[in-house]
N, C-alpha and C. Protein backbone atom coordinates (compact mmCIF):
# COMPACT_ATOMS: atom_id res chain seq x y z
N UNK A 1 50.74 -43.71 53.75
CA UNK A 1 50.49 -42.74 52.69
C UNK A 1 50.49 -41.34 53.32
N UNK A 2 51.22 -40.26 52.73
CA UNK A 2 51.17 -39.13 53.36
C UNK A 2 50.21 -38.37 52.09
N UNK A 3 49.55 -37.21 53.02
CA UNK A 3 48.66 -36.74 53.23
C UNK A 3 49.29 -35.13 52.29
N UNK A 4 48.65 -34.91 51.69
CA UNK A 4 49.13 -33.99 50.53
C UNK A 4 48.55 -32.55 51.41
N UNK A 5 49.40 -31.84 50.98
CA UNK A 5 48.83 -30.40 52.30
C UNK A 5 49.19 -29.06 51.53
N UNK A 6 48.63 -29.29 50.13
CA UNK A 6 48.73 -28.26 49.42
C UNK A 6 47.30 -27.60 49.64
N UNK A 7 47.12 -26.93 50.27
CA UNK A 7 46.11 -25.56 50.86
C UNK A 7 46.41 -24.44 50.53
N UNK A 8 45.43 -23.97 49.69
CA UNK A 8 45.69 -22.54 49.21
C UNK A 8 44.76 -21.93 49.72
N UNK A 9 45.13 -20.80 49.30
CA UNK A 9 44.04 -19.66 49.22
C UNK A 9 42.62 -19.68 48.73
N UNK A 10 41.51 -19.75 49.35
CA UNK A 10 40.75 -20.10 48.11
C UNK A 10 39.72 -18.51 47.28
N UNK A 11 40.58 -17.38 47.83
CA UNK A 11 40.73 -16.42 47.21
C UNK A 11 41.28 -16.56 45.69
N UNK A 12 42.38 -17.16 45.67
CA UNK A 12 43.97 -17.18 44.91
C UNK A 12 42.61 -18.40 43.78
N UNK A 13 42.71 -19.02 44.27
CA UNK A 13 41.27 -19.80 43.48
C UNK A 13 40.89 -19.23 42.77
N UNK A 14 39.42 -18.26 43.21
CA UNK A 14 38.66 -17.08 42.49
C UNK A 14 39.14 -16.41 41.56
N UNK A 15 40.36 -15.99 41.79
CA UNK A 15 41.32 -14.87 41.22
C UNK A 15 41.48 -15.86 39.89
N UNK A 16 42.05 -16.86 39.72
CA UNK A 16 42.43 -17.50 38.95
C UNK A 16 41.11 -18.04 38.26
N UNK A 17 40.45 -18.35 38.29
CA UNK A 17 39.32 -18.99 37.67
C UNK A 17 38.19 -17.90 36.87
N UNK A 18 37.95 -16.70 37.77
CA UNK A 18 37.13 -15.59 37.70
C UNK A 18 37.62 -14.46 37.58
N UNK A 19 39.03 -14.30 37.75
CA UNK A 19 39.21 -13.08 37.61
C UNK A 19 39.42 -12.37 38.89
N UNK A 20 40.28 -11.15 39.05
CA UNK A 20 40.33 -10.16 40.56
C UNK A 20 38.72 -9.78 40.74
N UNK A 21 39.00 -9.17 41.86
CA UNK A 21 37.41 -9.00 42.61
C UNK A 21 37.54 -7.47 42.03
N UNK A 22 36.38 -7.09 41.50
CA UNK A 22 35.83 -5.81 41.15
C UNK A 22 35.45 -6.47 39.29
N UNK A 23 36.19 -6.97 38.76
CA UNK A 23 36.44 -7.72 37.79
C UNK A 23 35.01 -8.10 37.20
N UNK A 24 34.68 -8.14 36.05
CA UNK A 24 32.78 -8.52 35.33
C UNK A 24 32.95 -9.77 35.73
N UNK A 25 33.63 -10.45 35.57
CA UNK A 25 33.97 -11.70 35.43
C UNK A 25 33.60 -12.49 36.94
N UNK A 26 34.47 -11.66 37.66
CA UNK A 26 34.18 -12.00 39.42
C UNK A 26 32.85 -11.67 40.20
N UNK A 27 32.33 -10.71 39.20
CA UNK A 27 31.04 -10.01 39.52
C UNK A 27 30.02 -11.17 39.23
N UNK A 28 30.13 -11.61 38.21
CA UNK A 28 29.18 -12.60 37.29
C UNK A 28 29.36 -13.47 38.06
N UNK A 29 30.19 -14.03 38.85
CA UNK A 29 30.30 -15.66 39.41
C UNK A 29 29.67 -15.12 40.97
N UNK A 30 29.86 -13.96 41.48
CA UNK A 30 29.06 -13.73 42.81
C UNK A 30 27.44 -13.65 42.41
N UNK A 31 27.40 -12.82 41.78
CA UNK A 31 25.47 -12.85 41.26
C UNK A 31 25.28 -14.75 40.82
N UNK A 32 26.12 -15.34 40.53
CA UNK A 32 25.30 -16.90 40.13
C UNK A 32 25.27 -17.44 41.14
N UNK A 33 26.04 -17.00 42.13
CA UNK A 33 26.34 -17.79 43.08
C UNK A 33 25.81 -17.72 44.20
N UNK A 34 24.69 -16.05 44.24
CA UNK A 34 24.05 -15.82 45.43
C UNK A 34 22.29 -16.38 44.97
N UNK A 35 22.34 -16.36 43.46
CA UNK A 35 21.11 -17.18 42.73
C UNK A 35 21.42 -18.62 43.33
N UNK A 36 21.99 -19.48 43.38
CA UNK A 36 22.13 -20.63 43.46
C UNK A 36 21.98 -20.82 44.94
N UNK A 37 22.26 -19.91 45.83
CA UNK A 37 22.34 -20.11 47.57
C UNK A 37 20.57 -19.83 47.67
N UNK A 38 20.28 -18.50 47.40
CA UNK A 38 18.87 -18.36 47.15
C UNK A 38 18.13 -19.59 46.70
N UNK A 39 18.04 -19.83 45.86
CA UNK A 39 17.38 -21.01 45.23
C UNK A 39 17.17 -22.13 46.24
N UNK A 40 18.44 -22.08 46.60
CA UNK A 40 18.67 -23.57 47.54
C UNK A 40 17.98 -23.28 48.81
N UNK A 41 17.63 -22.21 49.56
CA UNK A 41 17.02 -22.09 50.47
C UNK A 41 15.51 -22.42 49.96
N UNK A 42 15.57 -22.16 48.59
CA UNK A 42 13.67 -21.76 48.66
C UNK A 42 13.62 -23.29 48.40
N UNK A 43 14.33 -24.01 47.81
CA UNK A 43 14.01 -25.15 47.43
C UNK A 43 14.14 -26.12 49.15
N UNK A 44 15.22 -25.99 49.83
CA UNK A 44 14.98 -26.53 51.20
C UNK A 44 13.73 -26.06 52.05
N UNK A 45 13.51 -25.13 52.26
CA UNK A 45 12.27 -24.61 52.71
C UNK A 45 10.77 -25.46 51.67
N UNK A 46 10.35 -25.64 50.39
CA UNK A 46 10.17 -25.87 50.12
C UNK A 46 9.79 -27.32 50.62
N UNK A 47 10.23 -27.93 50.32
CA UNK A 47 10.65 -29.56 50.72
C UNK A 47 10.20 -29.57 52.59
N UNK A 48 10.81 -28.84 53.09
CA UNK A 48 10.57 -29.14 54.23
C UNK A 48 8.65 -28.86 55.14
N UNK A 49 8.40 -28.12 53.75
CA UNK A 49 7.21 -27.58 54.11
C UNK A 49 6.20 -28.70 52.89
N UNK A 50 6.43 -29.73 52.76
CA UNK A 50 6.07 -30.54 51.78
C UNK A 50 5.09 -30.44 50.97
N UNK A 51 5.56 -29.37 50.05
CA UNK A 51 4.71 -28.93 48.83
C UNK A 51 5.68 -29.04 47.56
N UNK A 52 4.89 -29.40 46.48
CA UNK A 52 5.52 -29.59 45.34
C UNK A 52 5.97 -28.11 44.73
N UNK A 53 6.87 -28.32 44.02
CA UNK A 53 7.03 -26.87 42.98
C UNK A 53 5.56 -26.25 42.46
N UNK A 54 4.72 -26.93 42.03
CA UNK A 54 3.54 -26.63 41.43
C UNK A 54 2.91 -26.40 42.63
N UNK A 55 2.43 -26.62 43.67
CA UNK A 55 1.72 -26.08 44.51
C UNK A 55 2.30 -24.67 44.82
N UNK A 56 3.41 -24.81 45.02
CA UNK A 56 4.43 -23.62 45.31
C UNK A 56 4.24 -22.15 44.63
N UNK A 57 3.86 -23.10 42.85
CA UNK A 57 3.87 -22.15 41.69
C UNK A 57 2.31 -21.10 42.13
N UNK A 58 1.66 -22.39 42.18
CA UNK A 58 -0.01 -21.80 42.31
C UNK A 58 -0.23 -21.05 43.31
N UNK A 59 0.04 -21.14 44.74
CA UNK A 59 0.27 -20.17 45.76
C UNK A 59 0.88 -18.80 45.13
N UNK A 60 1.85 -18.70 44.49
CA UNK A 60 2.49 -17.45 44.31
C UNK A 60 2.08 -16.40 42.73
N UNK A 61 1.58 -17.34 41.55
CA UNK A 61 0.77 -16.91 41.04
C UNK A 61 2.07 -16.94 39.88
N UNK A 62 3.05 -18.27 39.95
CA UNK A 62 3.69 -18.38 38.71
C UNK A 62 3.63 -19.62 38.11
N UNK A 63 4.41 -20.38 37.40
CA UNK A 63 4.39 -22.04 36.91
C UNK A 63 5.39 -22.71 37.61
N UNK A 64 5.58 -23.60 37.81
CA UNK A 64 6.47 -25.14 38.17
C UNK A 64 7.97 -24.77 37.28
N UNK A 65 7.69 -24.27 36.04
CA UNK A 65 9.15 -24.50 35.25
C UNK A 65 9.69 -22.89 35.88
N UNK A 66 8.94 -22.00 36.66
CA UNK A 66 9.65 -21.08 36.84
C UNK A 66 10.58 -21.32 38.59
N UNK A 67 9.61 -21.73 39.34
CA UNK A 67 10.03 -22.14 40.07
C UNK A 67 11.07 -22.96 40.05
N UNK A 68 11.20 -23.85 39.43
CA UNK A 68 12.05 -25.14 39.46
C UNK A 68 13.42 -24.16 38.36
N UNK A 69 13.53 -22.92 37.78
CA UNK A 69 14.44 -22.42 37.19
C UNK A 69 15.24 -21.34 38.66
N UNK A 70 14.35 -20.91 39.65
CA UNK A 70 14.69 -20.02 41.05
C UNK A 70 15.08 -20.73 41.59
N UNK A 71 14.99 -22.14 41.90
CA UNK A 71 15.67 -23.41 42.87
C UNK A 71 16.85 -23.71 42.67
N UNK A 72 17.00 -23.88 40.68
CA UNK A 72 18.00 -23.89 40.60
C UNK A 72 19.25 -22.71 40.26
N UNK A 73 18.65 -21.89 40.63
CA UNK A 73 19.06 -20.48 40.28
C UNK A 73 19.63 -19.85 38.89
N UNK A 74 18.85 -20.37 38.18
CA UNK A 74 19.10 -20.13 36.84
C UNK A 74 18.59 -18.57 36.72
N UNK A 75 17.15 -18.29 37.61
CA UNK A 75 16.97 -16.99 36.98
C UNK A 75 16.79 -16.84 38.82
N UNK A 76 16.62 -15.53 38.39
CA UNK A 76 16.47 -14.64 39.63
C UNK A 76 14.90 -13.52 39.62
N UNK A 77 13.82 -14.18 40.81
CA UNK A 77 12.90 -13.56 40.59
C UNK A 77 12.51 -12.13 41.05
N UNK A 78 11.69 -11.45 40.50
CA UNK A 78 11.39 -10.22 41.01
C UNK A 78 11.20 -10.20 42.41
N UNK A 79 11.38 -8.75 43.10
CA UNK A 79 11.33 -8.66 44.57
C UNK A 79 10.31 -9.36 44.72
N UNK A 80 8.72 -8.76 44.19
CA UNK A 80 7.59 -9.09 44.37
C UNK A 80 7.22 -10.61 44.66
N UNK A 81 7.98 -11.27 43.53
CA UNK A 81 7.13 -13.04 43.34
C UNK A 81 8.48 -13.18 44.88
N UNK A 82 9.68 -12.58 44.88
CA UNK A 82 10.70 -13.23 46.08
C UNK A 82 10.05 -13.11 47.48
N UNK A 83 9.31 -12.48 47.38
CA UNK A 83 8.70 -12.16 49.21
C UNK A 83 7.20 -13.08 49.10
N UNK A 84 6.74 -13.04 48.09
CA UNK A 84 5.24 -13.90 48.32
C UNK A 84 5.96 -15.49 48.07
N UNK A 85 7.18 -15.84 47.81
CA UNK A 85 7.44 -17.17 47.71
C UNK A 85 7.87 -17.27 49.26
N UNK A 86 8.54 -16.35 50.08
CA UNK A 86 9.05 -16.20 51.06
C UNK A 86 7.78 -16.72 52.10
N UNK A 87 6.44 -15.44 51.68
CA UNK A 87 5.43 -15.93 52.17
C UNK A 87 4.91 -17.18 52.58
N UNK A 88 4.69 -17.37 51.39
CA UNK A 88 3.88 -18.78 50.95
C UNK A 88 5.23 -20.03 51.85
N UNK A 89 6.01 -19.59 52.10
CA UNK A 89 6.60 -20.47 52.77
C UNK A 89 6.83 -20.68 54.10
N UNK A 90 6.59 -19.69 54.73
CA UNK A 90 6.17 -19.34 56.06
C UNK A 90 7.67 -19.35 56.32
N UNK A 91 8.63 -18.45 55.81
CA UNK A 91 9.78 -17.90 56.38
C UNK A 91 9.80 -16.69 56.80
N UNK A 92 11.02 -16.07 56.98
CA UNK A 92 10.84 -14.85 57.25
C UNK A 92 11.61 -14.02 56.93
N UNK A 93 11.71 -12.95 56.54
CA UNK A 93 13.04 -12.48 56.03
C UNK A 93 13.27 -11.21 56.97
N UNK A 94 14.82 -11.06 57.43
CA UNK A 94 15.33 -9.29 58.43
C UNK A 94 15.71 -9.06 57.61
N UNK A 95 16.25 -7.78 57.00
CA UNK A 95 17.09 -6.38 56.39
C UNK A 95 17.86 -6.13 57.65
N UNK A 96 19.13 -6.06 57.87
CA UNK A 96 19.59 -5.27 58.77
C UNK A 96 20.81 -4.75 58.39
N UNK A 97 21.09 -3.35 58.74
CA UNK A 97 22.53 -3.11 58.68
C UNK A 97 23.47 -3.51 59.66
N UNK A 98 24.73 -4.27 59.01
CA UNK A 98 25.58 -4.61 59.86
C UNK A 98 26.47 -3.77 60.29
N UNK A 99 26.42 -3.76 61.49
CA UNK A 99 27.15 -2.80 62.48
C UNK A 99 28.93 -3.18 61.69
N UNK A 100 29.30 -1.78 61.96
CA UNK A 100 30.92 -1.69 61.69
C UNK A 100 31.82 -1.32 62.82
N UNK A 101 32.54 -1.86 62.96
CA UNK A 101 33.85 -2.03 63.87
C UNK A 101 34.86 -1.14 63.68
C-alpha cells in the first residue's frame, strides 16, 4: 500500500477554513484557540496538583461551572481570577520580551 503524501501547508489550511490572517474570522479562531491552550494548562496543572475543580473554585473565590468553562476554554477569565488560579496552583508565570533578530 503506498503511502499518500499529500502535505500541505497547514497555513493554506487556516486560510481556507478561517480566512487570511488579519481577517475577524482568523482573529476569532486564534483567541479560541489560545482559550483552549490556556485552559488546558490550568486543567493539567490542576490534575496534577490533585484537586478537584471545586476545590480549585473555592481557593480562588469562583464556582466549579466556572472553572470547568476556563478548562475548557469556553470563557476567558479576568487577569485577576488568571493569576490567583495561577497561584493557587503553584505555577508560575514570566512576561518577557522576545528578543528580535
Amino acid at each position: 500500500m503506498q503511502a499518500k503524501n499529500d502535505i500541505g501547508s497547514f497555513d493554506a489550511i487556516l486560510d481556507a477554513k478561517y480566512g487570511k490572517l488579519g481577517t475577524p474570522e482568523r482573529e476569532a479562531f486564534h483567541q479560541e484557540a489560545y482559550a483552549f491552550c490556556a485552559g488546558q494548562i490550568i486543567s493539567d496543572a490542576r490534575k496534577h496538583e490533585k484537586i478537584t475543580q471545586k476545590e480549585l473554585a473555592e481557593k480562588v473565590g469562583t464556582n466549579k461551572t466556572y472553572i470547568s468553562k476556563i478548562e475548557n476554554g469556553i470563557v476567558e477569565p479576568s487577569v485577576g481570577l488568571f493569576f490567583r488560579i495561577i497561584d493557587a496552583l503553584g505555577l508560575k508565570l514570566d512576561i518577557v520580551k522576545p528578543s528580535v533578530q
